[in-house]
Structure formats: C-alpha cells, structure tokens
Protein backbone atom coordinates (compact mmCIF):
# COMPACT_ATOMS: atom_id res chain seq x y z
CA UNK A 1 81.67 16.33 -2.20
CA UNK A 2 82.97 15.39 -5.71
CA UNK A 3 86.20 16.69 -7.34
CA UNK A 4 85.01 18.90 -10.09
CA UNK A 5 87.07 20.23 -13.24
CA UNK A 6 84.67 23.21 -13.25
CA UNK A 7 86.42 25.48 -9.95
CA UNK A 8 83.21 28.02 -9.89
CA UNK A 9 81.17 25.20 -9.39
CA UNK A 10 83.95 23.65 -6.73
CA UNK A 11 83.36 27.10 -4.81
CA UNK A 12 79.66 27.52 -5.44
CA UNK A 13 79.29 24.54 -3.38
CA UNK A 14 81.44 24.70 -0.62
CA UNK A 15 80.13 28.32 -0.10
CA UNK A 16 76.75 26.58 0.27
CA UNK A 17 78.08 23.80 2.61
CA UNK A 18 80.21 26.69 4.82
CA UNK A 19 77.11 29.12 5.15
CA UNK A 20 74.83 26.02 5.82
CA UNK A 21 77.19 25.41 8.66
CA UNK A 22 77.83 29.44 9.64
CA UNK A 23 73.88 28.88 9.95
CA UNK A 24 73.91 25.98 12.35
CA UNK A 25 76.51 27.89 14.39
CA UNK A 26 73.98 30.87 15.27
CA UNK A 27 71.37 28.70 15.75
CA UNK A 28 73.45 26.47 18.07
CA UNK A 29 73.86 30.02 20.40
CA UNK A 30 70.20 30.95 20.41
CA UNK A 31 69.48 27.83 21.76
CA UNK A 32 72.47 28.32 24.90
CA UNK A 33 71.55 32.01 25.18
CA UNK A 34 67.23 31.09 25.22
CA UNK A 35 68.38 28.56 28.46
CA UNK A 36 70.67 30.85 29.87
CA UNK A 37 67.99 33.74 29.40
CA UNK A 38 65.46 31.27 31.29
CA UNK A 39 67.75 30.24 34.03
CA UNK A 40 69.05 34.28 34.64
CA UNK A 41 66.27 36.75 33.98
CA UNK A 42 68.96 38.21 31.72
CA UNK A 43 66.56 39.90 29.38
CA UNK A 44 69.77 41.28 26.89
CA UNK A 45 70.33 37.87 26.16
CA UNK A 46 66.60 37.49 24.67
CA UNK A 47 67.10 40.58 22.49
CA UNK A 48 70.28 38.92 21.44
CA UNK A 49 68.49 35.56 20.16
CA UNK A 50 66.17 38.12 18.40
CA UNK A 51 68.85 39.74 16.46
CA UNK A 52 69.99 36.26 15.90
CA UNK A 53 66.97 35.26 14.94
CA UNK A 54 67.14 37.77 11.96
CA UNK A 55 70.56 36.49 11.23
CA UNK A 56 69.18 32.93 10.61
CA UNK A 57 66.53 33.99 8.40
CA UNK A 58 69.16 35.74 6.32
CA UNK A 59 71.09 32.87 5.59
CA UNK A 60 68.10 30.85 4.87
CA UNK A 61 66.67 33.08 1.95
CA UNK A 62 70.74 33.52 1.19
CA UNK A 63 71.60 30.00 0.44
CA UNK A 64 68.27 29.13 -0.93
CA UNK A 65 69.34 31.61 -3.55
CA UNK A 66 72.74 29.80 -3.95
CA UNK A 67 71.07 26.72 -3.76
CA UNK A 68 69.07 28.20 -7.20
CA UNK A 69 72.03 30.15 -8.86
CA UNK A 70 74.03 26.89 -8.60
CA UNK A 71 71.01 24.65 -10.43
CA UNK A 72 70.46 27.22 -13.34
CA UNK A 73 74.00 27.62 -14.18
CA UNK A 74 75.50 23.94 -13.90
CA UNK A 75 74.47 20.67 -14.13
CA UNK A 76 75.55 18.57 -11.02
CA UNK A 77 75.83 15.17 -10.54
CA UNK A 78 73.75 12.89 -8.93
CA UNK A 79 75.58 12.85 -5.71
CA UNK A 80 76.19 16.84 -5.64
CA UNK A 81 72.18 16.97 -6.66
CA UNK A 82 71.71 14.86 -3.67
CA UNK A 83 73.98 17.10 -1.51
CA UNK A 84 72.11 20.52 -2.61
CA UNK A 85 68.77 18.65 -2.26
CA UNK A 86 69.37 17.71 1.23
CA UNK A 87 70.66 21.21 2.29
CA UNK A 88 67.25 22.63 0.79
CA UNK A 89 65.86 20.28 3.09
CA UNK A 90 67.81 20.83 5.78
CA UNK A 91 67.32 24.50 5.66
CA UNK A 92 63.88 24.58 6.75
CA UNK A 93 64.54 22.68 9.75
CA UNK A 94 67.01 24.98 10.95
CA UNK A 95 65.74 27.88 10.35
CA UNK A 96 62.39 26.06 12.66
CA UNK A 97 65.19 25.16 15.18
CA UNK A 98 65.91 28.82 15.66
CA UNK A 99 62.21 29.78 15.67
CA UNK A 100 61.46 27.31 18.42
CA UNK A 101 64.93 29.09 20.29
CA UNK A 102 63.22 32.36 19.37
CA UNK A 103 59.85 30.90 21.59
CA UNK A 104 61.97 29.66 24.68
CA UNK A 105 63.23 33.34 24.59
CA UNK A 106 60.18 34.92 24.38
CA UNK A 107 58.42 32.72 26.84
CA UNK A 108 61.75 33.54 29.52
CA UNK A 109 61.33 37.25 28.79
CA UNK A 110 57.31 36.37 29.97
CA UNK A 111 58.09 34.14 32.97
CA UNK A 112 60.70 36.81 34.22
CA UNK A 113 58.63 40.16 34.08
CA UNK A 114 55.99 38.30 35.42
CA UNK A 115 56.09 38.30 39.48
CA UNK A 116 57.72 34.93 39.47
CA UNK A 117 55.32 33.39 41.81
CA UNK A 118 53.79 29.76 41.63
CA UNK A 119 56.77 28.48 39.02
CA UNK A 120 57.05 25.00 39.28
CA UNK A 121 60.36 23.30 39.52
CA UNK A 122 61.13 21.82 36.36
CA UNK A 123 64.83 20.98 35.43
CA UNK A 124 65.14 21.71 31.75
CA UNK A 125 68.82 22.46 31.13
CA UNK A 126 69.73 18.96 30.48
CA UNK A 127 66.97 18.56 28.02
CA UNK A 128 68.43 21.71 26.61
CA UNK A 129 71.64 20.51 26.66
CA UNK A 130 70.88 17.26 24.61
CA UNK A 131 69.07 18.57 21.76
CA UNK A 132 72.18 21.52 21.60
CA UNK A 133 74.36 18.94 21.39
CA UNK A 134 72.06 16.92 18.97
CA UNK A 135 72.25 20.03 16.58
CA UNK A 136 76.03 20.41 16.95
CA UNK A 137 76.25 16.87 16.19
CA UNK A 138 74.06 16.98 13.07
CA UNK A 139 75.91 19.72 11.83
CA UNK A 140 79.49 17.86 12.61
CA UNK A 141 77.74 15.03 10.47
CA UNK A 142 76.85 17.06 8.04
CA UNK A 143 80.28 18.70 8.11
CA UNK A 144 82.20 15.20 7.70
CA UNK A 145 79.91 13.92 5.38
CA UNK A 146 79.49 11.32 8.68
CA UNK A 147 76.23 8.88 8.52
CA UNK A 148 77.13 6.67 11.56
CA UNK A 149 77.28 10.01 13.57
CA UNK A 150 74.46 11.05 12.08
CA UNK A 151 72.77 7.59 12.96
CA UNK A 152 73.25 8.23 16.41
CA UNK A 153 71.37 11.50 16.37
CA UNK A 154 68.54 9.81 15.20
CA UNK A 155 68.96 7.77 18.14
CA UNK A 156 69.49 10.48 20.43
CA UNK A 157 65.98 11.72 19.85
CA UNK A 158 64.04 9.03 21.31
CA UNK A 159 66.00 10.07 24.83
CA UNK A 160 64.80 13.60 24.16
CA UNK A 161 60.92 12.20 23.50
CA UNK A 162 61.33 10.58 26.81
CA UNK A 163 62.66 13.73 28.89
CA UNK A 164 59.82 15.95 26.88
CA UNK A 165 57.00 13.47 28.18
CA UNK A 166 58.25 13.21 31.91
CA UNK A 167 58.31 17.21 31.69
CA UNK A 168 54.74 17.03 30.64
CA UNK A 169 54.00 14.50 33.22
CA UNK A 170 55.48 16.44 35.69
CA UNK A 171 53.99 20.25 34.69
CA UNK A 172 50.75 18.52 34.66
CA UNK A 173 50.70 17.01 38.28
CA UNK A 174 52.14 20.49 39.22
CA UNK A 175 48.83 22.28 38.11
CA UNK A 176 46.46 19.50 39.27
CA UNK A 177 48.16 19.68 42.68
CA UNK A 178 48.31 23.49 42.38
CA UNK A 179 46.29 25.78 40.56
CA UNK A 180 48.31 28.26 41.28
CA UNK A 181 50.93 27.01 38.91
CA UNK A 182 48.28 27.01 35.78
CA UNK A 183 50.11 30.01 34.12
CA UNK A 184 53.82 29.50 34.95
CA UNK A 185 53.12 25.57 33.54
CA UNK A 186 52.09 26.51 30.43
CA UNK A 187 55.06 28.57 29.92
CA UNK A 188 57.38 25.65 31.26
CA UNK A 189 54.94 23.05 29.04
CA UNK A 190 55.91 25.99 25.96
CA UNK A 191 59.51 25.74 26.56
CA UNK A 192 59.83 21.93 27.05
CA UNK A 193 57.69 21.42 23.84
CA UNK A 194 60.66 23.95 21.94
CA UNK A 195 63.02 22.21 22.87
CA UNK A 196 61.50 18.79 21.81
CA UNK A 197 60.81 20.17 18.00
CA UNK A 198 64.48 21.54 18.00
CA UNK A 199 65.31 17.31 18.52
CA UNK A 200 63.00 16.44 15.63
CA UNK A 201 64.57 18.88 13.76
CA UNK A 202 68.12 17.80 14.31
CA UNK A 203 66.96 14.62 13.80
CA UNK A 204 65.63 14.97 10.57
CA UNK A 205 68.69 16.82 9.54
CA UNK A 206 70.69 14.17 10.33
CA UNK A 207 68.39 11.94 8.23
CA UNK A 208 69.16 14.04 5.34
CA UNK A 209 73.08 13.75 6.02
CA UNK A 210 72.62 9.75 5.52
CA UNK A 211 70.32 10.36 2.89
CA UNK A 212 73.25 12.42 1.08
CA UNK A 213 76.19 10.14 1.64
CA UNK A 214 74.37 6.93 1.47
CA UNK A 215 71.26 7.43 -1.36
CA UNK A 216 69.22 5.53 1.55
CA UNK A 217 65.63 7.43 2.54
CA UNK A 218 66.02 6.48 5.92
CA UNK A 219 62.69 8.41 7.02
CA UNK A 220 59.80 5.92 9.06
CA UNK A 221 62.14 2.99 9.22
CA UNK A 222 63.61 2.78 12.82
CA UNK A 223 66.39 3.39 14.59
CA UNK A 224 68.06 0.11 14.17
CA UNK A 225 67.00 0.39 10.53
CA UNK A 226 68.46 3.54 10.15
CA UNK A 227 71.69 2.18 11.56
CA UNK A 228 71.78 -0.76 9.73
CA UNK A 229 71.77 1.75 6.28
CA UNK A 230 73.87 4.29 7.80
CA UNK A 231 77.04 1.49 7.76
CA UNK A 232 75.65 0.33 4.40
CA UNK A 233 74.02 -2.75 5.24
CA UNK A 234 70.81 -3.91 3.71
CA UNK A 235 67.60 -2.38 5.25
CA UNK A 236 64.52 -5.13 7.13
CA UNK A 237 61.39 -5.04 7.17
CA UNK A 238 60.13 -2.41 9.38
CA UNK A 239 59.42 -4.36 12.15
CA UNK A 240 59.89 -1.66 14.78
CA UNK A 241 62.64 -2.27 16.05
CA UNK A 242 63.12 0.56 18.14
C-alpha cells in the first residue's frame, strides 16, 4: 500500500488488510478441521467449524463496513481504490470458502452417524490439502502484495479440476458397480465438489491480488496469460494456452 500523510487513513487500511487476513486464517482451520472431522468421526471438531463459521461471517459484514467507513470519509487513490475494491471482492469468496468447509463438515457429521456401511474408498486428503494450501497461498499473496505467487495459484487450480473429476469418475464407477454405495457417494461426490469451489475461490482471490498490484483484469485469459501479466509483460491473444 501507499505512504499516506493522512495516519487515520494509514490505519484504516491496514486494519482492513490485517482482518482480511485474520479472516483467511479461520477459514484456513475450517477447512483442516472439516478433513480431519471426515477422516475421525470427531464430531466436536464439526461444531467447532460451526462456531467458526459464525466467526467468518463476522468479519465479512465487519470489514465490509470498514471497507464503507473508509470510502465516505477519504478519498483514496487509485491504487488504494484498487486495493479496497479487490478486498470487497475478495470477501465474498472467502466467506463461500468457509461455507463450502461448513458443507464438508456437515456432510462428515452425516457419513459418521450414519452406520458407515457401503463407503467407498475415496482418498480426499490430498485434494484437501492442495486447495488449503491454495488458500494459504492466496492469502500470503495477498499479504506481500505478491502477483507471481499469486500466478501460480491460478495455476494450481487446474491440478485441483483434475483431482475433482477423477473423484467423480471414481464415486461414479463405485455406485454403478455397487448400489449399495448410492448414498455414501453422494456424500463423498458433496465433499469432493467443496473442496473444488474452495480452489475456484482461492483462485479468484488470487486473481484479485494481481489485479491490485498490477491494474491487469486477468479473469478468462489463461494461465500462461495470467503469468505473462503477473511479471508485467504484455498480455496475447487468448489463444488458450493452458
């Protein structure tokens, strides 16, 4: 951010930036302690992404008012109008990411006091652990004011497309081999599906974060394209160059 003359305005936006990232933080541990819930039974740990749950939404409507306060009462400059634009942005896809952490909890709490019979055996921690890490590394990005980092989240979400669609592969040869499983793969198809929006979301965050530093709408243009205007080169034609 900009060096400002005006300190209120100095603090006004850094308390923005640190709850933005407080935020991210919570979010970050619904998403360990939805897996962990999934992988354990441990039904505590789905009451505690609940509470958490209500912790995210708090920051959201707290920092949207910020977000406001800081509009009426100065006049920023383009690049600071950039950086509270993008946050605004930004806000609704984390407080999504925790909703869809909120679902993978709920659906765990439903797998577990079900009689766990017929699951099929899916491994989802590693998808798990990829978007996590997608979302700490958008918010690291956003933290550093970093575009090539948050280039290579954008990347990072065509891997996660890719695990999401084996999953689905998988779950669906499961029930077509096995009735049986109809009801558990659902809930597995639920969870997988979570955790795939949760890598869209930290990828459009991280969209925003080059979009702040840069100027550059680097939505629809590729991966390559995206790179290419996260190190400040000059955008091609979208050829597709994924």
């Amino acid at each position: 951010m900009t060096e400002h003359t005006n300190k209120q305005f100095d603090a006004d936006l850094e308390s923005v930036r640190s709850q933005f990232l407080q935020m991210g933080g919570v979010v970050e541990a619904m998403i360990q302690e939805a897996i962990d819930a999934l992988a354990s039974g441990d039904l505590a740990l789905v009451e505690k992404v609940r509470e958490r749950e209500k912790e995210v939404n708090r920051h959201e409507v707290e920092i949207d008012e910020s977000i406001s306060r800081i509009l009426a009462r100065h006049q920023p400059t383009a690049i600071d109008l950039r950086m509270l634009m993008a946050v605004s942005k930004m806000l609704t896809d984390m407080e999504r990411s925790g909703d869809e952490a909120e679902k993978v909890a709920t659906v765990a709490r439903r797998i577990h006091e079900s009689e766990l019979r017929h699951i099929p055996v899916i491994e989802l921690r590693h998808m798990a652990a990829n978007v996590r890490t997608m979302l700490h590394q958008a918010l690291d990005a956003f933290a550093r004011l970093d575009p090539i980092l948050a280039a290579a989240v954008v990347r990072s979400d065509k891997e996660v497309d890719k695990e999401w669609k084996g999953a689905l592969r998988h779950l669906i040869t499961y029930m077509i081999e096995d009735p049986r499983t109809i009801s558990r793969a659902i809930d597995m198809i639920f969870i997988a599906r979570a955790l795939e929006r949760i890598g869209d979301h930290a990828k459009n965050m991280s969209e925003r974060v080059i979009y702040m530093v840069k100027g550059a709408d680097v939505r629809h243009t590729g991966v390559k394209n995206t790179e290419r205007l996260a190190r400040g080169e000059e955008d091609t034609p979208a050829s597709q160059d994924e």
